[in-house]
C-alpha atoms as a PDB file:
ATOM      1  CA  UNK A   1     243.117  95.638 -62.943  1.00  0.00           C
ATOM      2  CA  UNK A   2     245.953  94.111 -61.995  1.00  0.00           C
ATOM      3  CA  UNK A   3     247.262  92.301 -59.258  1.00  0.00           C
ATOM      4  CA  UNK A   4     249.327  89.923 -57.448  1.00  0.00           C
ATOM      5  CA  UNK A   5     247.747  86.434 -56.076  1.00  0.00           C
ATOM      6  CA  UNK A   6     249.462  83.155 -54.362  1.00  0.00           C
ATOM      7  CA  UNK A   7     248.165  80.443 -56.893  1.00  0.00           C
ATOM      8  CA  UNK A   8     249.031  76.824 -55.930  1.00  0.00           C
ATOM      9  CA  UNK A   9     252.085  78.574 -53.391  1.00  0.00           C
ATOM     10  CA  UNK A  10     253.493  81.047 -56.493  1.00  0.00           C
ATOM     11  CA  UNK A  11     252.494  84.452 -56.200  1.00  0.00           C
ATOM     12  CA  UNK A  12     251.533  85.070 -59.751  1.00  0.00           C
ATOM     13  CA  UNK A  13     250.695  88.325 -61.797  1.00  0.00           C
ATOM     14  CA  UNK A  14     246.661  88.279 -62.655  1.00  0.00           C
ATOM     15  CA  UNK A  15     244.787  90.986 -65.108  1.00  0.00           C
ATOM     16  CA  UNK A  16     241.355  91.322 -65.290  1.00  0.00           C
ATOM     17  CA  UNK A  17     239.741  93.832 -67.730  1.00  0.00           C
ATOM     18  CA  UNK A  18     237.133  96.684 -65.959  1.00  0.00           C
ATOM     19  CA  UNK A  19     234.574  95.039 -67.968  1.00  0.00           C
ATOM     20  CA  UNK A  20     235.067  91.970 -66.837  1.00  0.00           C
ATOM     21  CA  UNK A  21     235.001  93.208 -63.485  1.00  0.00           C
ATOM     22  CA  UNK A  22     232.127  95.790 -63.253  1.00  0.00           C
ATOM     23  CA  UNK A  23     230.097  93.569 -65.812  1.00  0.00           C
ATOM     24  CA  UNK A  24     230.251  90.030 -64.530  1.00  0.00           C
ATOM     25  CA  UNK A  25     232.183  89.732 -60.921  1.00  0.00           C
ATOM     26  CA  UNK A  26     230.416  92.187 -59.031  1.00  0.00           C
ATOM     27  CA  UNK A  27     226.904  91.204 -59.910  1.00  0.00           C
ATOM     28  CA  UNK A  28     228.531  87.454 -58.993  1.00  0.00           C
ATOM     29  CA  UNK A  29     229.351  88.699 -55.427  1.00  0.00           C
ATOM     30  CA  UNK A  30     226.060  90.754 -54.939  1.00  0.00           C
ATOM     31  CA  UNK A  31     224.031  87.591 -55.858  1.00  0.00           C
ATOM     32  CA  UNK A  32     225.608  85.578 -53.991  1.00  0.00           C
ATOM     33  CA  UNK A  33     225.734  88.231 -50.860  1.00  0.00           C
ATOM     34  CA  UNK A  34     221.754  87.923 -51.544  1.00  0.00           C
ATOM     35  CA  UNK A  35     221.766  84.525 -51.326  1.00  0.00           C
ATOM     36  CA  UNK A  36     223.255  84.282 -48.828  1.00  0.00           C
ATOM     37  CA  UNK A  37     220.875  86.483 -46.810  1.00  0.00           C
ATOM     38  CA  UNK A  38     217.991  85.119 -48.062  1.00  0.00           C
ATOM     39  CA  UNK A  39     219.492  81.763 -46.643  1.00  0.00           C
ATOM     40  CA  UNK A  40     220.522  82.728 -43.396  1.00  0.00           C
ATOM     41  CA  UNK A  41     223.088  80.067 -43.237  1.00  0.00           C
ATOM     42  CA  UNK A  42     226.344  78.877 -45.006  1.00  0.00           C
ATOM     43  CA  UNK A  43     226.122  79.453 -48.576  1.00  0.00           C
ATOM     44  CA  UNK A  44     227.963  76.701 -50.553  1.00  0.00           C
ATOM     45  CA  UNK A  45     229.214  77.739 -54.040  1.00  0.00           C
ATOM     46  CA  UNK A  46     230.627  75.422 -56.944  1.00  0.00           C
ATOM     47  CA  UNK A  47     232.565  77.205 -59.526  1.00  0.00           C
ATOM     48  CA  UNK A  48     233.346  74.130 -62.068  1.00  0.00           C
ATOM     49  CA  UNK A  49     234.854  74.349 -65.402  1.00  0.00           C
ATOM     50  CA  UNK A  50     237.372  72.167 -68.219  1.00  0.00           C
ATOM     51  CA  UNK A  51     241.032  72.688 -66.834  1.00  0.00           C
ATOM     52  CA  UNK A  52     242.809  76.019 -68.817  1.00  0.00           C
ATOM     53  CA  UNK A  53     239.671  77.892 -68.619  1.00  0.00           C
ATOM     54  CA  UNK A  54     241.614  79.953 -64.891  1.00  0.00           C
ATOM     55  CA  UNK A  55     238.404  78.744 -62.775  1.00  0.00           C
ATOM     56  CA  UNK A  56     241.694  79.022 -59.762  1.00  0.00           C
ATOM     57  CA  UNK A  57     242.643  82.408 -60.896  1.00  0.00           C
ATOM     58  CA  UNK A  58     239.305  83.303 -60.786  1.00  0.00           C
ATOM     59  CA  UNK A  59     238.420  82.484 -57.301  1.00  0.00           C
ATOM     60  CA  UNK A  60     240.549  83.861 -55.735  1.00  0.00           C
ATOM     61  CA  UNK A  61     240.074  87.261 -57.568  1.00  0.00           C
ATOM     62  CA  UNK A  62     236.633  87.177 -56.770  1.00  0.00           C
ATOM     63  CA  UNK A  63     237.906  86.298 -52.673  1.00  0.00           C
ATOM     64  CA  UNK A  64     240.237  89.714 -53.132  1.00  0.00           C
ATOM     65  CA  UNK A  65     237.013  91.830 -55.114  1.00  0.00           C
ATOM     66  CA  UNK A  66     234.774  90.298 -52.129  1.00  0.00           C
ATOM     67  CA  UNK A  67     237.247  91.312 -49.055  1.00  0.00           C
ATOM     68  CA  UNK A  68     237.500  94.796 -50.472  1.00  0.00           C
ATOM     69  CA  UNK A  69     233.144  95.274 -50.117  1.00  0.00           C
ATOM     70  CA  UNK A  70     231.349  96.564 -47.115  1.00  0.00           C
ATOM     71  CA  UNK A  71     229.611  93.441 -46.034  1.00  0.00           C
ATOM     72  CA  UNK A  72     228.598  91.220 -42.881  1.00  0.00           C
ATOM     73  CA  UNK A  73     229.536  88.103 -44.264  1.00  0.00           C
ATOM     74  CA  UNK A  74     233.032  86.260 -44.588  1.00  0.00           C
ATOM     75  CA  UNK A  75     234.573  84.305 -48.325  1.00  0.00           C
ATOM     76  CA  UNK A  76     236.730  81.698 -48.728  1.00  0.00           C
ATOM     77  CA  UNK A  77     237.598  80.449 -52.240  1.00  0.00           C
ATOM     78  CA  UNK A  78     238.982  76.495 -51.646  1.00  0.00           C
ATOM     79  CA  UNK A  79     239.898  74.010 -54.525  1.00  0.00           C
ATOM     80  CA  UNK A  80     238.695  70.139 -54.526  1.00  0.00           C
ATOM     81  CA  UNK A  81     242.251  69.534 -55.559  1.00  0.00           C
ATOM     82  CA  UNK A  82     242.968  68.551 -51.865  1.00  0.00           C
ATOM     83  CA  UNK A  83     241.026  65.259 -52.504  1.00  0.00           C
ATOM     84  CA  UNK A  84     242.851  63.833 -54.741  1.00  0.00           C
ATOM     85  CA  UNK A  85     244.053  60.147 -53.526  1.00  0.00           C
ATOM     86  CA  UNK A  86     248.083  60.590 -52.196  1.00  0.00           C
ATOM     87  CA  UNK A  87     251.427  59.687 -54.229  1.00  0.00           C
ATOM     88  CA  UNK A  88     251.383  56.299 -52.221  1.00  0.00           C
ATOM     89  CA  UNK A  89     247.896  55.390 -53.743  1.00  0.00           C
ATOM     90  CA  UNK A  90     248.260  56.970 -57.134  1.00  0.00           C
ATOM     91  CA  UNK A  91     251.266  54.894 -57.619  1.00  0.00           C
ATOM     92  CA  UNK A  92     250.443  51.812 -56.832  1.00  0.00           C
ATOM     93  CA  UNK A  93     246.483  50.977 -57.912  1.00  0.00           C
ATOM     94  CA  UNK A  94     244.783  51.020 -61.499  1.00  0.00           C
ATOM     95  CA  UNK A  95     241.690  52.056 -63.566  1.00  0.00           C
ATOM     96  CA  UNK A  96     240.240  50.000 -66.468  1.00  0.00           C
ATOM     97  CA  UNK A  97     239.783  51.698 -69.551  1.00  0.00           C
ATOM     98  CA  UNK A  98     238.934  49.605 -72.859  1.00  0.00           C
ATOM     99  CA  UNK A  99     240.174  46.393 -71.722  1.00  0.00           C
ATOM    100  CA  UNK A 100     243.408  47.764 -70.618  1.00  0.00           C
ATOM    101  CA  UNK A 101     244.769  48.496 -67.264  1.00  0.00           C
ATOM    102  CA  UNK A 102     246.076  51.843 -66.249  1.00  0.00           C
ATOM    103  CA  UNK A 103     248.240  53.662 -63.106  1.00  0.00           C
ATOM    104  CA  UNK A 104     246.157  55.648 -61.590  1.00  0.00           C
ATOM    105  CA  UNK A 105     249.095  58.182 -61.124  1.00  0.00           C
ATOM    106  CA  UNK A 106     249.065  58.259 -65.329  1.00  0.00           C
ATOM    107  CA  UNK A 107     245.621  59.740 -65.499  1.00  0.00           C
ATOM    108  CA  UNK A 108     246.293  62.318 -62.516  1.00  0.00           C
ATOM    109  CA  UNK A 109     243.537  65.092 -62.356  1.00  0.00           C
ATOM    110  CA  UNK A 110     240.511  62.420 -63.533  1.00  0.00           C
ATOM    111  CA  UNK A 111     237.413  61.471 -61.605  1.00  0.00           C
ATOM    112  CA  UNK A 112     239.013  58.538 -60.931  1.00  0.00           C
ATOM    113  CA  UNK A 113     241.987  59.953 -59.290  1.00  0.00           C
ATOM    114  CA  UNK A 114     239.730  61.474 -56.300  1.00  0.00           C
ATOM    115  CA  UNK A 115     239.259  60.177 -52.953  1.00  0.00           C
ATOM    116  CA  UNK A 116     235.439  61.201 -54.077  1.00  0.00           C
ATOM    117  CA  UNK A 117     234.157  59.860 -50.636  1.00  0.00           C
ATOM    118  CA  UNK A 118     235.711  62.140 -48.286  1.00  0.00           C
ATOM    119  CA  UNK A 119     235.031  64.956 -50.574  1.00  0.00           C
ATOM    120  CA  UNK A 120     231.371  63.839 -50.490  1.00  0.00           C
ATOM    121  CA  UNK A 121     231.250  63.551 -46.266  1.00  0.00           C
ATOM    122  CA  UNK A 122     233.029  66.865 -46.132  1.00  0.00           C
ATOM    123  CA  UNK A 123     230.720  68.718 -48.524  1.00  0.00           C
ATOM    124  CA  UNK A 124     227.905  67.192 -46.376  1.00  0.00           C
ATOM    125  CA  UNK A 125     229.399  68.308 -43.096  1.00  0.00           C
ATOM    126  CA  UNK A 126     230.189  71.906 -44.441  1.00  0.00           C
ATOM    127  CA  UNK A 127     226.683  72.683 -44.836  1.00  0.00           C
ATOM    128  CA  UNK A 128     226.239  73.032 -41.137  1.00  0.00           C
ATOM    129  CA  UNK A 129     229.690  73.368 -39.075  1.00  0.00           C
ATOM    130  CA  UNK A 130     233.285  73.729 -39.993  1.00  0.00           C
ATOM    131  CA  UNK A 131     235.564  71.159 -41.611  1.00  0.00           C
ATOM    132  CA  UNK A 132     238.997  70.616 -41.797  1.00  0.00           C
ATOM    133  CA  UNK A 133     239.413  71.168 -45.892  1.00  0.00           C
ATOM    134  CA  UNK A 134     242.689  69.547 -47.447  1.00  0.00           C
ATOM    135  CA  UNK A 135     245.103  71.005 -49.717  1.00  0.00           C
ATOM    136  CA  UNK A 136     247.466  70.282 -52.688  1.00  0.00           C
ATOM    137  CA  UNK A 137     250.854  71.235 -52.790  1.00  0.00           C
ATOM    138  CA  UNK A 138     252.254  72.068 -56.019  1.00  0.00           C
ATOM    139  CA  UNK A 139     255.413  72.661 -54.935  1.00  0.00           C
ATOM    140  CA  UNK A 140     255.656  68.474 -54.040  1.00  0.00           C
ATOM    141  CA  UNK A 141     253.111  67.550 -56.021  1.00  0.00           C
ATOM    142  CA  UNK A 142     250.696  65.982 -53.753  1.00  0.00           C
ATOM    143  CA  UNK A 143     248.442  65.998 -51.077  1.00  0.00           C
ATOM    144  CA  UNK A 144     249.735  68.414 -48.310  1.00  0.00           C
ATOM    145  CA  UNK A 145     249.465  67.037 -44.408  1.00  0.00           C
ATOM    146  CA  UNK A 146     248.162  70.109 -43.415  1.00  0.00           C
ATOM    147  CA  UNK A 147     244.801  71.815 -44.233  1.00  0.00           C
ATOM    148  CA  UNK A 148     242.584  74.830 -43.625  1.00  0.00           C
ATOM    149  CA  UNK A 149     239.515  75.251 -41.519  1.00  0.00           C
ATOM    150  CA  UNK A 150     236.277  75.799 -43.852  1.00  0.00           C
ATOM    151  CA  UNK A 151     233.670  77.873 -42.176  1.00  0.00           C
ATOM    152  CA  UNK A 152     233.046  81.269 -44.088  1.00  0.00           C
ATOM    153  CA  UNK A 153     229.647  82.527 -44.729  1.00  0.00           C
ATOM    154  CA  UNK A 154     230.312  82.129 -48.338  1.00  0.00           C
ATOM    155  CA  UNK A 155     232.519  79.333 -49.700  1.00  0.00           C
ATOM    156  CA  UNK A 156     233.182  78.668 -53.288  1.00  0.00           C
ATOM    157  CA  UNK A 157     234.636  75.931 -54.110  1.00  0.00           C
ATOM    158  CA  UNK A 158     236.282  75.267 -57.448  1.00  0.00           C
ATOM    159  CA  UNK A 159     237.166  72.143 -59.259  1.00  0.00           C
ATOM    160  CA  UNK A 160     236.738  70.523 -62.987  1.00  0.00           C
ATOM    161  CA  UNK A 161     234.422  67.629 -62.005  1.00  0.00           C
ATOM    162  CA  UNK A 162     231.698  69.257 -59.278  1.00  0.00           C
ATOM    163  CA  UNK A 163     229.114  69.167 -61.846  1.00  0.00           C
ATOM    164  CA  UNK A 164     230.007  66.354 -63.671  1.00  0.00           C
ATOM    165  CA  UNK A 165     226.605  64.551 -64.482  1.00  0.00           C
ATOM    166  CA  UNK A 166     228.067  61.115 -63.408  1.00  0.00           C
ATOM    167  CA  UNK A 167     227.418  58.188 -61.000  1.00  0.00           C
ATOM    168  CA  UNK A 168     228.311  59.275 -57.600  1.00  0.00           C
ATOM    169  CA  UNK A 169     229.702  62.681 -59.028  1.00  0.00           C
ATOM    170  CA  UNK A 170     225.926  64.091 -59.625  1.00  0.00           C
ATOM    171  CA  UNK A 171     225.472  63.513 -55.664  1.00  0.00           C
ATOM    172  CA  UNK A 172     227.725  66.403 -55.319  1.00  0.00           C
ATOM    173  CA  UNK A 173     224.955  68.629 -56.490  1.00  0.00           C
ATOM    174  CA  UNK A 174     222.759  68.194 -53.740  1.00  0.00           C
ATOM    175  CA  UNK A 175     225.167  70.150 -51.835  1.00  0.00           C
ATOM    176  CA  UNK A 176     225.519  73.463 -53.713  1.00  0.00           C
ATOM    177  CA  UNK A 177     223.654  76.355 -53.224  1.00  0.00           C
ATOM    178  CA  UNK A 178     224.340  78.387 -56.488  1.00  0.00           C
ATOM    179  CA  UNK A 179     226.638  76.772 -59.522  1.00  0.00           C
ATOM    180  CA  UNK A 180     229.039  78.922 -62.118  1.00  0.00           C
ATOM    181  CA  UNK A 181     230.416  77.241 -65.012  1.00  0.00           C
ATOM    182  CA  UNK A 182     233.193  78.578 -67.548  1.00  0.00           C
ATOM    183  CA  UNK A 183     232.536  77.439 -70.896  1.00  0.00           C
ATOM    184  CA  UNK A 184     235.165  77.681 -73.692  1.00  0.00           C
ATOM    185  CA  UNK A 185     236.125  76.262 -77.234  1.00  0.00           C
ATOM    186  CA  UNK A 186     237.922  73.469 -77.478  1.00  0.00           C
ATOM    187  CA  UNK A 187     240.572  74.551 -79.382  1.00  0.00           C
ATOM    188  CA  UNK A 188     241.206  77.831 -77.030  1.00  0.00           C
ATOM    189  CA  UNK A 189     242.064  75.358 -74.272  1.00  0.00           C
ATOM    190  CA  UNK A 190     244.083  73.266 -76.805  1.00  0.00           C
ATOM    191  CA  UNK A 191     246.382  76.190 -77.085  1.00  0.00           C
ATOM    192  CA  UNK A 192     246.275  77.211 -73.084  1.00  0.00           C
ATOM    193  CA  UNK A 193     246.911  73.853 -71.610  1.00  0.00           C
ATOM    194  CA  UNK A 194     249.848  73.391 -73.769  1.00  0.00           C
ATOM    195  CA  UNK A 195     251.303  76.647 -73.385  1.00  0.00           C
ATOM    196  CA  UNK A 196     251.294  76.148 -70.016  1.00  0.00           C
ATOM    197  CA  UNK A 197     253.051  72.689 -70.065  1.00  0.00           C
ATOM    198  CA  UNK A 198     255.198  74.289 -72.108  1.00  0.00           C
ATOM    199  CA  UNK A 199     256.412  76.663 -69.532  1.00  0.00           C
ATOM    200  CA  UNK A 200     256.324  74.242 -66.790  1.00  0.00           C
ATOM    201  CA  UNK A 201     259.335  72.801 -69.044  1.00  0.00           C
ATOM    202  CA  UNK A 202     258.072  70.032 -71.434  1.00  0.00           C
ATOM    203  CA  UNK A 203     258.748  70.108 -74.719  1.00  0.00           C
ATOM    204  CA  UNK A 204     255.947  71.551 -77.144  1.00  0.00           C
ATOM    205  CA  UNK A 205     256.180  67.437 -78.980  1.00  0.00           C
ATOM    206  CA  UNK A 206     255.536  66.175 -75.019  1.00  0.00           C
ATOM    207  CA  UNK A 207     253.204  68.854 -74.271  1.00  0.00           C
ATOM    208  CA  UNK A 208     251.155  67.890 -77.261  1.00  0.00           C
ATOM    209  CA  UNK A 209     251.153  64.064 -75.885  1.00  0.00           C
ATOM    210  CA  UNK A 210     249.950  64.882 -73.001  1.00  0.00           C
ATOM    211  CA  UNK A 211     247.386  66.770 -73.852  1.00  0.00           C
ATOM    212  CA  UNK A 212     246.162  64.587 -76.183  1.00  0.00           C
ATOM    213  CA  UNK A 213     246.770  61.612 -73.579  1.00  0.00           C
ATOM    214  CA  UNK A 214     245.504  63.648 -70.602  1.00  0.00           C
ATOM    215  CA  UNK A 215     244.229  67.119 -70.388  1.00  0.00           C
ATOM    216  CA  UNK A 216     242.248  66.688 -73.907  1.00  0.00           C
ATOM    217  CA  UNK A 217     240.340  63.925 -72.371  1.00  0.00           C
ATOM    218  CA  UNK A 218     239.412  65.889 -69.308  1.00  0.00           C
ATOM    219  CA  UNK A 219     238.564  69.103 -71.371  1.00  0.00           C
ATOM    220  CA  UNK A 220     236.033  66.655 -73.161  1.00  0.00           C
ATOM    221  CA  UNK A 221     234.676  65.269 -70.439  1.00  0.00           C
ATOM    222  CA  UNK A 222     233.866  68.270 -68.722  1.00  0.00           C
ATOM    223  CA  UNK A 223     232.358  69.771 -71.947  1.00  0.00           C
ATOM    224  CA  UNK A 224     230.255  66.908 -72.975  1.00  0.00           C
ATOM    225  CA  UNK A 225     228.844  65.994 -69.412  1.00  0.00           C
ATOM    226  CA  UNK A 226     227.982  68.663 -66.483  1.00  0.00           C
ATOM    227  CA  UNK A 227     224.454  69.553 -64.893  1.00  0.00           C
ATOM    228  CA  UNK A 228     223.318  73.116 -65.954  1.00  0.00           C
ATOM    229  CA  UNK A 229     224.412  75.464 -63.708  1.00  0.00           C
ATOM    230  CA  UNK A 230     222.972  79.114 -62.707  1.00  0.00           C
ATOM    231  CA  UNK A 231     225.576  81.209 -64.074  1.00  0.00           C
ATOM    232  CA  UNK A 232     227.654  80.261 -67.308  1.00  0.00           C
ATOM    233  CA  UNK A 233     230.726  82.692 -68.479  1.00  0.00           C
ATOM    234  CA  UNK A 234     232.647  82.353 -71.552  1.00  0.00           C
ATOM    235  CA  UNK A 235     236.309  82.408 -72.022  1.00  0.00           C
ATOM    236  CA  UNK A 236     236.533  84.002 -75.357  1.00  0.00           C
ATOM    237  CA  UNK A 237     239.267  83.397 -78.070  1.00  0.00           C
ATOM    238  CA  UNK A 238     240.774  86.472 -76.865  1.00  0.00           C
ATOM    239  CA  UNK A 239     240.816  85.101 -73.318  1.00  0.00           C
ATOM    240  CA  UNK A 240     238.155  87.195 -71.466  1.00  0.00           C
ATOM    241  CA  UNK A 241     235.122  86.505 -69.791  1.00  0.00           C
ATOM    242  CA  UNK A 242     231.652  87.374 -70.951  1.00  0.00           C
ATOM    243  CA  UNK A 243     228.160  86.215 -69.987  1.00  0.00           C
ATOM    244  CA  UNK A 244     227.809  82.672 -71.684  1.00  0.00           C
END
């Protein structure tokens, strides 16, 4: 199936195979329709996974697959990216790492480079009322002043470190309801990540720095450290999803 989806403000050209879609998304949706009727009350989702496996892509296909169902209940698919500190902050304080200090703004899309307290006092509100949920603009690359009201029967949120089993990060998971995690090889996200630098305009030399600088690291960390989740999926060599 294909279809056409605003990612990150660019509508963008998705394809999803009828496998993929009869197989794994639809039994996603009817659990968590269950779920959510079993709980009677706002059903809090965290779709996490290493950046290049499409966990974006993938929420908001499974919004568009879950609008199109005869149901009661309403589905929003938001991104944590909205929480990441501003420009101003980014630019001007610094992380520690083995002895040697570095701009925040260099290691953009870390832990570290979250404003991980509001995102914690949001998730907490969202449980039981709306809350005003910020957004990322790609276009300016940074935190937008605007942002969207949160309060759909279902809301899955997506974002690399939700389950990341670290200090103050594993409080996050005291606020989920069901967890889905994309697993994938290292070396299939090697070659996705810096493809896709590649067409953002870097060089395939700078794209391979900053992978190996950047997105490598966070591909790692992700990997290495996350709570177990309910449902796993695999991005395959051939980039599809299957049941991990």
């Amino acid at each position: 199936m294909e279809t056409m989806l605003n990612i990150n403000g660019f509508m963008t050209k998705v394809s999803y195979s009828e496998k993929e879609i009869q197989t794994l998304f639809y039994p996603i949706l009817n659990e968590l329709i269950k779920r959510r009727k079993e709980k009677n009350g706002r059903l809090i989702v965290y779709l996490a996974a290493p950046p290049g496996t499409g966990k974006t892509t993938l929420s908001l296909f499974l919004k568009k697959l879950f609008d199109q169902l005869e149901t009661p209940y309403s589905f929003q698919a938001l991104s944590i990216d909205g929480f990441h500190y501003d420009r101003d902050y980014l630019t001007s304080h610094y992380i520690t790492r083995n002895g040697t200090e570095i701009l925040l703004n260099n290691v953009k899309g870390s832990p570290e480079s979250f404003n991980l307290e509001a995102l914690t006092d949001t998730l907490k509100d969202l449980r039981d009322k709306p809350v005003n949920w910020p957004i990322y603009d790609r276009i300016i690359h940074d935190v937008s002043e605007e942002t969207i009201t949160a309060d759909a029967d279902i809301v899955l949120i997506e974002g690399n470190w939700l389950l990341l089993n670290e200090e103050k990060w594993n409080e996050l998971e005291d606020y989920c309801d069901i967890s889905l995690f994309i697993e994938a090889d290292q070396e299939v996200l090697k070659q996705r990540l810096i493809n896709r630098k590649i067409r953002g305009g870097l060089s395939p030399e700078e794209a391979e720095i900053f992978y190996r600088e950047s997105d490598g690291k966070n591909v790692e960390r992700v990997l290495r450290n996350h709570f177990n989740t309910d449902i796993v999926l695999k991005l395959t060599s051939k980039e599809e999803l299957v049941k991990g």
